[in-house]
Protein backbone atom coordinates (compact mmCIF):
# COMPACT_ATOMS: atom_id res chain seq x y z
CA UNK A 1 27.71 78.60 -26.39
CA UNK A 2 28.85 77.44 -23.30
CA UNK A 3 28.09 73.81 -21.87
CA UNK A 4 26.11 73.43 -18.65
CA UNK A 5 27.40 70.84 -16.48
CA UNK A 6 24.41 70.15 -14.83
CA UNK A 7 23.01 69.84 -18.46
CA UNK A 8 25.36 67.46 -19.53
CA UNK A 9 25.00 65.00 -16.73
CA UNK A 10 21.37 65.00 -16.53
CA UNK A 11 21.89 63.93 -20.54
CA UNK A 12 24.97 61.38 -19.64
CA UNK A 13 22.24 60.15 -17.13
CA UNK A 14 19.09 59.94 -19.26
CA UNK A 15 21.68 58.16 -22.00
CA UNK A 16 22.74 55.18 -19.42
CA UNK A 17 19.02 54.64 -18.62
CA UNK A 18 18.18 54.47 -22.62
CA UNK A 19 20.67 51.84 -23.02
CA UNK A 20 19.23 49.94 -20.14
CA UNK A 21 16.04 49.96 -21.49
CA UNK A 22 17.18 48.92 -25.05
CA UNK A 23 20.10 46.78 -24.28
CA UNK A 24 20.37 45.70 -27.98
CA UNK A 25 20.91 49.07 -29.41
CA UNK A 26 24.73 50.24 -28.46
CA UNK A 27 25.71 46.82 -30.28
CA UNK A 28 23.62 47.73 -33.38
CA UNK A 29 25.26 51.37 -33.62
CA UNK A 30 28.63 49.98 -32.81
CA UNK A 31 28.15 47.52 -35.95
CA UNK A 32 27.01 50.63 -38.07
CA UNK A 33 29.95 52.57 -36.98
CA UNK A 34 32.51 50.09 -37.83
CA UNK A 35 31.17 48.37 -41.09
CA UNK A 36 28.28 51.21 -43.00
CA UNK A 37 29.34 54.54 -41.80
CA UNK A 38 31.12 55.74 -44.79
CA UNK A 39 30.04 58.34 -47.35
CA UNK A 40 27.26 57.26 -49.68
CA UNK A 41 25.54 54.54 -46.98
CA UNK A 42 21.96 55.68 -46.83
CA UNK A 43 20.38 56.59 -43.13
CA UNK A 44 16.06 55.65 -42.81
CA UNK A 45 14.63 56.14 -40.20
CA UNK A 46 10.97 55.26 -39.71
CA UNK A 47 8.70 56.00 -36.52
CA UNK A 48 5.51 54.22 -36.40
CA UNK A 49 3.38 55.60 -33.39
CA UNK A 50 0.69 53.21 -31.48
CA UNK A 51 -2.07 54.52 -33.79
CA UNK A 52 0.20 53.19 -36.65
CA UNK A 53 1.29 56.52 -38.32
CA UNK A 54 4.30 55.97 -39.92
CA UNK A 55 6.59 58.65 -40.36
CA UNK A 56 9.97 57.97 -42.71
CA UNK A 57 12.80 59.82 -44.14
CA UNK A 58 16.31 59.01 -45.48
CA UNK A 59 19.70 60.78 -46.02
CA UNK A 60 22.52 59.55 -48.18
CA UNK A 61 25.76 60.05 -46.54
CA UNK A 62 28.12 62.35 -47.22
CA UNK A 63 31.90 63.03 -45.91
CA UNK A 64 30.45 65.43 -43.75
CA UNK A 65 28.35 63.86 -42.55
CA UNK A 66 30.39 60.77 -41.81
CA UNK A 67 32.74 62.80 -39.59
CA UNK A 68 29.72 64.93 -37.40
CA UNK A 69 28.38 61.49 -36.47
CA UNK A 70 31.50 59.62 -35.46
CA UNK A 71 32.46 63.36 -33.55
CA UNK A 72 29.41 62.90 -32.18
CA UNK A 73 30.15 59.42 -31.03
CA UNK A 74 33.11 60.46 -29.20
CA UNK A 75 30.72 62.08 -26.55
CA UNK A 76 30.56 59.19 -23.71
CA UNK A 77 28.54 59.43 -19.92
């Protein structure tokens, strides 16, 4: 699959605007990458939508995935 570049800086630009917005949020994911990102942490997430919906799920952790998401934190705009 080959990478767009157009693609890619549309998302590096969309990603710079998201921290912006939410200025608190690169610390909180630097803190989870450098003290609970190991195998066997669990991941929730939970959405709750204006209407008050609330959608949740978890994962526990595994080597795997350990390494995708600190791959995938490589990936700077």
């Amino acid at each position: 699959m080959a990478v767009n570049p157009m693609d890619m800086m549309k998302i590096g630009q969309r990603l710079k605007l998201f921290q912006e917005q939410h200025p608190k949020f690169p610390a909180f994911l630097a803190q989870v990458k450098e003290n609970a990102l190991m195998p066997g942490s669990i991941m929730e997430m939970k959405v709750t939508t204006p209407e008050g919906w609330e959608y949740i799920t978890n994962i526990r952790l595994t080597q795997d995935d350990v390494e995708t998401l600190r791959m995938a934190g490589q990936f700077k705009n």
